[in-house]
PDB file of N, CA and C in Angstrom:
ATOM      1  N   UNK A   1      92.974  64.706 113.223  1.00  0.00           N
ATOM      2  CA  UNK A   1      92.625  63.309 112.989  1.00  0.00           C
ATOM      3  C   UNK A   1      92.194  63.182 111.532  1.00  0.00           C
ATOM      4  N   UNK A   2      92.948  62.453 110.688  1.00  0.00           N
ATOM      5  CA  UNK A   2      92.805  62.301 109.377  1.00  0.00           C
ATOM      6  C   UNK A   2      92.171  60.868 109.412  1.00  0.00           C
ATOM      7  N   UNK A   3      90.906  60.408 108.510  1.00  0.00           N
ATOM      8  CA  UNK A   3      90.548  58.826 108.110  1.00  0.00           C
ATOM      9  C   UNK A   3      90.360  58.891 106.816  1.00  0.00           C
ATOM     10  N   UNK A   4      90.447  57.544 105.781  1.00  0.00           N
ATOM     11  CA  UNK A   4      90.368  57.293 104.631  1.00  0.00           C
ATOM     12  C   UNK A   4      91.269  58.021 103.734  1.00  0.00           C
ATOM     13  N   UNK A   5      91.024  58.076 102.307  1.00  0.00           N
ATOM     14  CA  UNK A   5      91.895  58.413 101.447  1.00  0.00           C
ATOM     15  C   UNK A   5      91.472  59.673 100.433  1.00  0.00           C
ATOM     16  N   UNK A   6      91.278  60.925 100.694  1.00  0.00           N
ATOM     17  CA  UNK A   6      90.980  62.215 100.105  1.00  0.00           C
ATOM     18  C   UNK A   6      92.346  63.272  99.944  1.00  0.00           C
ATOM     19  N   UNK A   7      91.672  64.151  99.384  1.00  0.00           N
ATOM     20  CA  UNK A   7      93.202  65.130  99.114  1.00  0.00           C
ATOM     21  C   UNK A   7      91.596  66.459  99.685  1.00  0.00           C
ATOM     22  N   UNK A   8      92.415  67.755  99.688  1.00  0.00           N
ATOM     23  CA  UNK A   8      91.652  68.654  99.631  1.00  0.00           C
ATOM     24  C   UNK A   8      91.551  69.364  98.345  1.00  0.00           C
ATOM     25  N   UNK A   9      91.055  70.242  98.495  1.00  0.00           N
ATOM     26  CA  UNK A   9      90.523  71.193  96.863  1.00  0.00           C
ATOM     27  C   UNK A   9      92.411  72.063  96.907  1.00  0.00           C
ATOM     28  N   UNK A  10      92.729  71.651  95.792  1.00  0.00           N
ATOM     29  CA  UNK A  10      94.091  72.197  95.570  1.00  0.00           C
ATOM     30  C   UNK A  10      95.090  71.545  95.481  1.00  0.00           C
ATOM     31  N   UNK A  11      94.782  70.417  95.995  1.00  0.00           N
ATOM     32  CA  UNK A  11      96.340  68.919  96.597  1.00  0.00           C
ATOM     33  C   UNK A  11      96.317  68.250  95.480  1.00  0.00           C
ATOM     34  N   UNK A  12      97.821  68.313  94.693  1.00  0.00           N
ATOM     35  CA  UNK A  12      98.018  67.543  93.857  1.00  0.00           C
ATOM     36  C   UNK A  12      98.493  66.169  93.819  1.00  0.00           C
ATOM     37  N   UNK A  13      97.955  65.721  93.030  1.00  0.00           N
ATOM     38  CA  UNK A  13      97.837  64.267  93.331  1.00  0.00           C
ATOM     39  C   UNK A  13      98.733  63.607  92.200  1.00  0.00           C
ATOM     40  N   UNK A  14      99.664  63.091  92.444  1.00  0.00           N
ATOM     41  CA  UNK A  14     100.706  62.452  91.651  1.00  0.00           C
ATOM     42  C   UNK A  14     100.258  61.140  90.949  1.00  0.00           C
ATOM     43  N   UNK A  15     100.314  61.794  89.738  1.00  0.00           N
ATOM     44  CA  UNK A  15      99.718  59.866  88.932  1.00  0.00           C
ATOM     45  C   UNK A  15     100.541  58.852  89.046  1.00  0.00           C
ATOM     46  N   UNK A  16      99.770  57.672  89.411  1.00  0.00           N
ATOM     47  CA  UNK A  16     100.707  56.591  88.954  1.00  0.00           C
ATOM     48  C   UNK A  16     101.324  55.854  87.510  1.00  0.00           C
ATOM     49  N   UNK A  17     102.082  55.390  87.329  1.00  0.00           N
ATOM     50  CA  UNK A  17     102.266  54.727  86.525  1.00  0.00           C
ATOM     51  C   UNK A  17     102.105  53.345  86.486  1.00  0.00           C
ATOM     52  N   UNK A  18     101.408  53.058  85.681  1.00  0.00           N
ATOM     53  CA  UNK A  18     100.639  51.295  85.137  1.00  0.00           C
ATOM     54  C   UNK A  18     101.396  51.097  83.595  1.00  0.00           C
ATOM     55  N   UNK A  19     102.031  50.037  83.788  1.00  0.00           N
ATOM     56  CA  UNK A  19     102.209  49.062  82.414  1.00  0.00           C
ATOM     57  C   UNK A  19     100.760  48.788  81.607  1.00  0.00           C
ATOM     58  N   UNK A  20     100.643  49.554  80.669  1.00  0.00           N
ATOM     59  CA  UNK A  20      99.194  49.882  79.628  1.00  0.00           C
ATOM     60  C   UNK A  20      98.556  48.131  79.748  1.00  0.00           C
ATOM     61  N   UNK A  21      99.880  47.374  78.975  1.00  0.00           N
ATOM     62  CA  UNK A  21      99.407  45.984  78.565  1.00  0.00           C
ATOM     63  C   UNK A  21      99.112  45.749  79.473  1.00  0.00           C
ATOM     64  N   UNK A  22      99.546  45.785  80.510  1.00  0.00           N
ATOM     65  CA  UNK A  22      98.474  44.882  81.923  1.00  0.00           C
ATOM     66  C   UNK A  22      97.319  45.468  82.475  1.00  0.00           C
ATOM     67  N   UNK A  23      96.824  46.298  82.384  1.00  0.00           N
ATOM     68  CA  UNK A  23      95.828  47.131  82.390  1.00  0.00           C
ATOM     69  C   UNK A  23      94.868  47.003  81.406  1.00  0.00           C
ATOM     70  N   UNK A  24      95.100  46.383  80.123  1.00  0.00           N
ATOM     71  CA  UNK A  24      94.029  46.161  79.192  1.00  0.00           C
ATOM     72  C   UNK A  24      94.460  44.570  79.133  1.00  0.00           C
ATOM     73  N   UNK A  25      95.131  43.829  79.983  1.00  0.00           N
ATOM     74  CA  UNK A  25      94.619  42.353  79.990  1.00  0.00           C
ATOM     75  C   UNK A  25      93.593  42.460  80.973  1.00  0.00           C
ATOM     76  N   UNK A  26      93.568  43.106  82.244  1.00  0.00           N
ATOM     77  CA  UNK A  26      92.755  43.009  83.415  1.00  0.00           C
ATOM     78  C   UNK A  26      91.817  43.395  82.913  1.00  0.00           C
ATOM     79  N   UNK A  27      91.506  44.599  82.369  1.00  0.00           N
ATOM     80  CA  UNK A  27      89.852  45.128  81.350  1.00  0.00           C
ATOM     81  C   UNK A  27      89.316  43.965  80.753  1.00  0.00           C
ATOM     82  N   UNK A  28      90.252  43.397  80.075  1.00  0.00           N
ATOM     83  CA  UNK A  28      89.518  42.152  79.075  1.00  0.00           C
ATOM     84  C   UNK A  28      88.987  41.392  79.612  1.00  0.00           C
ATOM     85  N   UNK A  29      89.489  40.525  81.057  1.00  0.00           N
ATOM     86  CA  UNK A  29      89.429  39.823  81.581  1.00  0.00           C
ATOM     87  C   UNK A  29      88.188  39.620  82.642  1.00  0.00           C
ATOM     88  N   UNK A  30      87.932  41.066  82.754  1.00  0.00           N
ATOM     89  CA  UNK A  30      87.013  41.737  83.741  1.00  0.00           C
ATOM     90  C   UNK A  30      85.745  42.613  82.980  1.00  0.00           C
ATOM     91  N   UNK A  31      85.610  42.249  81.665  1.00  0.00           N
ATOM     92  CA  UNK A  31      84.863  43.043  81.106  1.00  0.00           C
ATOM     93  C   UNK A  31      83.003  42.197  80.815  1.00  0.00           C
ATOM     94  N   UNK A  32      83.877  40.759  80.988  1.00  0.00           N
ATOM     95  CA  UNK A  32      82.564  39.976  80.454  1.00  0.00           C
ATOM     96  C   UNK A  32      81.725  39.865  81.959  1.00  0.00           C
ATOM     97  N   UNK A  33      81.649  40.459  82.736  1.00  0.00           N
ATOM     98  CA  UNK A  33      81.017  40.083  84.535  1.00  0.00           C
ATOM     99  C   UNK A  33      80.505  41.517  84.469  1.00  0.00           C
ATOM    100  N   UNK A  34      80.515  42.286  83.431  1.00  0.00           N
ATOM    101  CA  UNK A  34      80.373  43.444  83.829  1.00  0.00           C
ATOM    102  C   UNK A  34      78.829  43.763  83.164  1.00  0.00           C
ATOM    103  N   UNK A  35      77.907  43.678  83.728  1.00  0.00           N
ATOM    104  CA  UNK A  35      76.179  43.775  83.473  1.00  0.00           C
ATOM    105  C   UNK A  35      75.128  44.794  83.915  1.00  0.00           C
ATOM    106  N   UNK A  36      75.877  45.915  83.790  1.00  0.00           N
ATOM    107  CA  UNK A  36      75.313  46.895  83.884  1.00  0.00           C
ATOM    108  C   UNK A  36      75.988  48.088  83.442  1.00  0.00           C
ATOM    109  N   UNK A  37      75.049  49.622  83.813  1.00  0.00           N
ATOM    110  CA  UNK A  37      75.883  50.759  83.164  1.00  0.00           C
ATOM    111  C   UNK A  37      76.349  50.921  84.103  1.00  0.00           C
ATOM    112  N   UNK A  38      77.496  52.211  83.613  1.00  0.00           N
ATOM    113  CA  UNK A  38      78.144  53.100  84.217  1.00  0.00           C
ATOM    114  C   UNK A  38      77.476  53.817  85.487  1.00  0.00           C
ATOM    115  N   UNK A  39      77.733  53.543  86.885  1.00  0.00           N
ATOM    116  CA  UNK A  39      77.310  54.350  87.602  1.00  0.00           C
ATOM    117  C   UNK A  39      78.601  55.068  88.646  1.00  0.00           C
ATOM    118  N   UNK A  40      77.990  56.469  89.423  1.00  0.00           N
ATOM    119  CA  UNK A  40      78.682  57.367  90.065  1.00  0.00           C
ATOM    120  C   UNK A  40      79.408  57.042  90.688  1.00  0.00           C
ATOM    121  N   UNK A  41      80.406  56.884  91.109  1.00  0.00           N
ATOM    122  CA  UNK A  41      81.006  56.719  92.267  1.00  0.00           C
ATOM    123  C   UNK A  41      81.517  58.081  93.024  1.00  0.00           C
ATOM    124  N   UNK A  42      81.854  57.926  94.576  1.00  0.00           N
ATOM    125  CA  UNK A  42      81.397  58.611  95.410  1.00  0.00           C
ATOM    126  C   UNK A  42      82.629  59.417  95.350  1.00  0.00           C
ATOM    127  N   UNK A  43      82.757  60.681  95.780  1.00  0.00           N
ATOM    128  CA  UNK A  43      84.113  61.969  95.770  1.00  0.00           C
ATOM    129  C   UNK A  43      85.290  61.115  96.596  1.00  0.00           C
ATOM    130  N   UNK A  44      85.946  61.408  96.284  1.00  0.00           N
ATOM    131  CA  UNK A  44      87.328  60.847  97.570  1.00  0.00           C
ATOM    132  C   UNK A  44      87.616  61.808  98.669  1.00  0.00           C
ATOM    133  N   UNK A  45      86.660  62.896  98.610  1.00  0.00           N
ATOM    134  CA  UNK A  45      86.843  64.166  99.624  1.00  0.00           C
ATOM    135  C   UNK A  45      86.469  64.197 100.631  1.00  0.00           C
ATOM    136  N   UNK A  46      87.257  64.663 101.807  1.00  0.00           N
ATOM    137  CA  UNK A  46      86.220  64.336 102.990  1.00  0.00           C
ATOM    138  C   UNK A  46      85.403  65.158 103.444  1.00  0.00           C
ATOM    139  N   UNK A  47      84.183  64.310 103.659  1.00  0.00           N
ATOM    140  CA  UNK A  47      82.757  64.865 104.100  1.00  0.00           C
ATOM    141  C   UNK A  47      82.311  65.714 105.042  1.00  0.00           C
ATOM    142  N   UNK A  48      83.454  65.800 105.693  1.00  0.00           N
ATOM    143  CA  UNK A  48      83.690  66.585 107.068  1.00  0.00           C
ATOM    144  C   UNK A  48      84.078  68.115 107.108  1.00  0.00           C
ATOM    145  N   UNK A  49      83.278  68.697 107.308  1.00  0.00           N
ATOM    146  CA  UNK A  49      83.877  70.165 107.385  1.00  0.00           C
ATOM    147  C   UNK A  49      84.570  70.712 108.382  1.00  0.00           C
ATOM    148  N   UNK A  50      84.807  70.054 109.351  1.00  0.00           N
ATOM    149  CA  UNK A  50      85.549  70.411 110.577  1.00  0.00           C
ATOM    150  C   UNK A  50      86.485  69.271 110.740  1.00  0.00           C
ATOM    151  N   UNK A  51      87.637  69.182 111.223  1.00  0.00           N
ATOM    152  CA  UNK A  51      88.290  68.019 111.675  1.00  0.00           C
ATOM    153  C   UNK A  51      87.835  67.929 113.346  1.00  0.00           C
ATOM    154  N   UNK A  52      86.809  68.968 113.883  1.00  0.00           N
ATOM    155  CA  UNK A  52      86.634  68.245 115.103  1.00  0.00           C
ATOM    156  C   UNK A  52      85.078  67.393 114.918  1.00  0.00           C
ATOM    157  N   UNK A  53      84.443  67.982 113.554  1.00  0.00           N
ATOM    158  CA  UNK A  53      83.276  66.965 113.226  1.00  0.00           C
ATOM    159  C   UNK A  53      83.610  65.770 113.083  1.00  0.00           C
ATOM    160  N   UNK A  54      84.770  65.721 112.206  1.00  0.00           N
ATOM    161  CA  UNK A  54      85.031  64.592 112.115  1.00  0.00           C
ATOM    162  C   UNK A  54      85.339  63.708 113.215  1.00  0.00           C
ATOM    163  N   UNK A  55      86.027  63.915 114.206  1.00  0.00           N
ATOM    164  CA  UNK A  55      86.588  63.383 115.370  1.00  0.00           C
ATOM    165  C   UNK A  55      85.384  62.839 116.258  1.00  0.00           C
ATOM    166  N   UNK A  56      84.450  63.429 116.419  1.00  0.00           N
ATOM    167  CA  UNK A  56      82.883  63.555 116.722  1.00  0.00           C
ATOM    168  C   UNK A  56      82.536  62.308 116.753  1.00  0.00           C
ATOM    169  N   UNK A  57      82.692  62.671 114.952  1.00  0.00           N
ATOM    170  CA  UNK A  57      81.824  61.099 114.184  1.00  0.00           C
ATOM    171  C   UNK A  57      82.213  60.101 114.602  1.00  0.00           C
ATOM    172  N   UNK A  58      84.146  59.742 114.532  1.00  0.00           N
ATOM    173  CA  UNK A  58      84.941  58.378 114.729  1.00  0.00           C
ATOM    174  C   UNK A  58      85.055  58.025 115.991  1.00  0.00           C
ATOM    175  N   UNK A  59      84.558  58.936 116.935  1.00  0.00           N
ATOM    176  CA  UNK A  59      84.645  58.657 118.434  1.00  0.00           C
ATOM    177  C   UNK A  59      83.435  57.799 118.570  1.00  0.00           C
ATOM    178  N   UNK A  60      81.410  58.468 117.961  1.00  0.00           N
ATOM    179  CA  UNK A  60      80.662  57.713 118.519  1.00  0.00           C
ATOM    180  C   UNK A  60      80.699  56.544 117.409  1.00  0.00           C
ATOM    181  N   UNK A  61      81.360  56.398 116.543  1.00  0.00           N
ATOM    182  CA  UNK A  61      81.884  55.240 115.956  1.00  0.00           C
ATOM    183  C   UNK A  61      82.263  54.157 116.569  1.00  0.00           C
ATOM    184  N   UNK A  62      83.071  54.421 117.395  1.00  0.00           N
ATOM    185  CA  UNK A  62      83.797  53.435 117.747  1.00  0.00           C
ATOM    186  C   UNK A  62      83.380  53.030 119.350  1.00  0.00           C
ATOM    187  N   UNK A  63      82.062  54.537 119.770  1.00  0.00           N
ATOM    188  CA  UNK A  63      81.479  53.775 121.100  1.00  0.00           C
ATOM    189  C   UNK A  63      79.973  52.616 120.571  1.00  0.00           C
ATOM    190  N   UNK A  64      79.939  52.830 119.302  1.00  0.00           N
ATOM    191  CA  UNK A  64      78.755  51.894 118.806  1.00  0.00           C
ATOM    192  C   UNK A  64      79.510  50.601 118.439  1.00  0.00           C
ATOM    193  N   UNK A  65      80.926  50.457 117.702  1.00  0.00           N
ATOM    194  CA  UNK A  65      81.559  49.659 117.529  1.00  0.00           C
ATOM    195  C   UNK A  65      82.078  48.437 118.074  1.00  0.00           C
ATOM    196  N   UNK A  66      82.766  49.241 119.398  1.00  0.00           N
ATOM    197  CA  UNK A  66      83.526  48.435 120.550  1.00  0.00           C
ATOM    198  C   UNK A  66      82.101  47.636 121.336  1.00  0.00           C
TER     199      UNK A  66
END
């Protein structure tokens, strides 16, 4: 059971390609809302050391959910 969007330690990850100019109109555009520093954002890795932990988790997930 795989959820969200991670690779593991080793999985190469194919860059995309972005048209530069549209990428620094959206910066420009998006730069003046921007009022604070730089902060962390979180690994894309999953947190789970077991895929049956994981399964664990999304099961009582979804009995708190439903």
């Amino acid at each position: 059971m795989r959820f969200g969007v991670y690779h593991e330690d080793g999985d190469q990850v194919e860059e995309e390609e972005y048209d530069d100019e549209a990428v620094d109109v959206i910066a420009s555009r998006q730069h003046e809302y921007i009022n604070h520093a730089v902060i962390s954002v979180p690994t894309h890795r999953n947190p789970f050391d077991h895929d049956e932990a994981e399964e664990t988790f999304f099961m009582g997930l979804c009995e708190v959910v439903i």
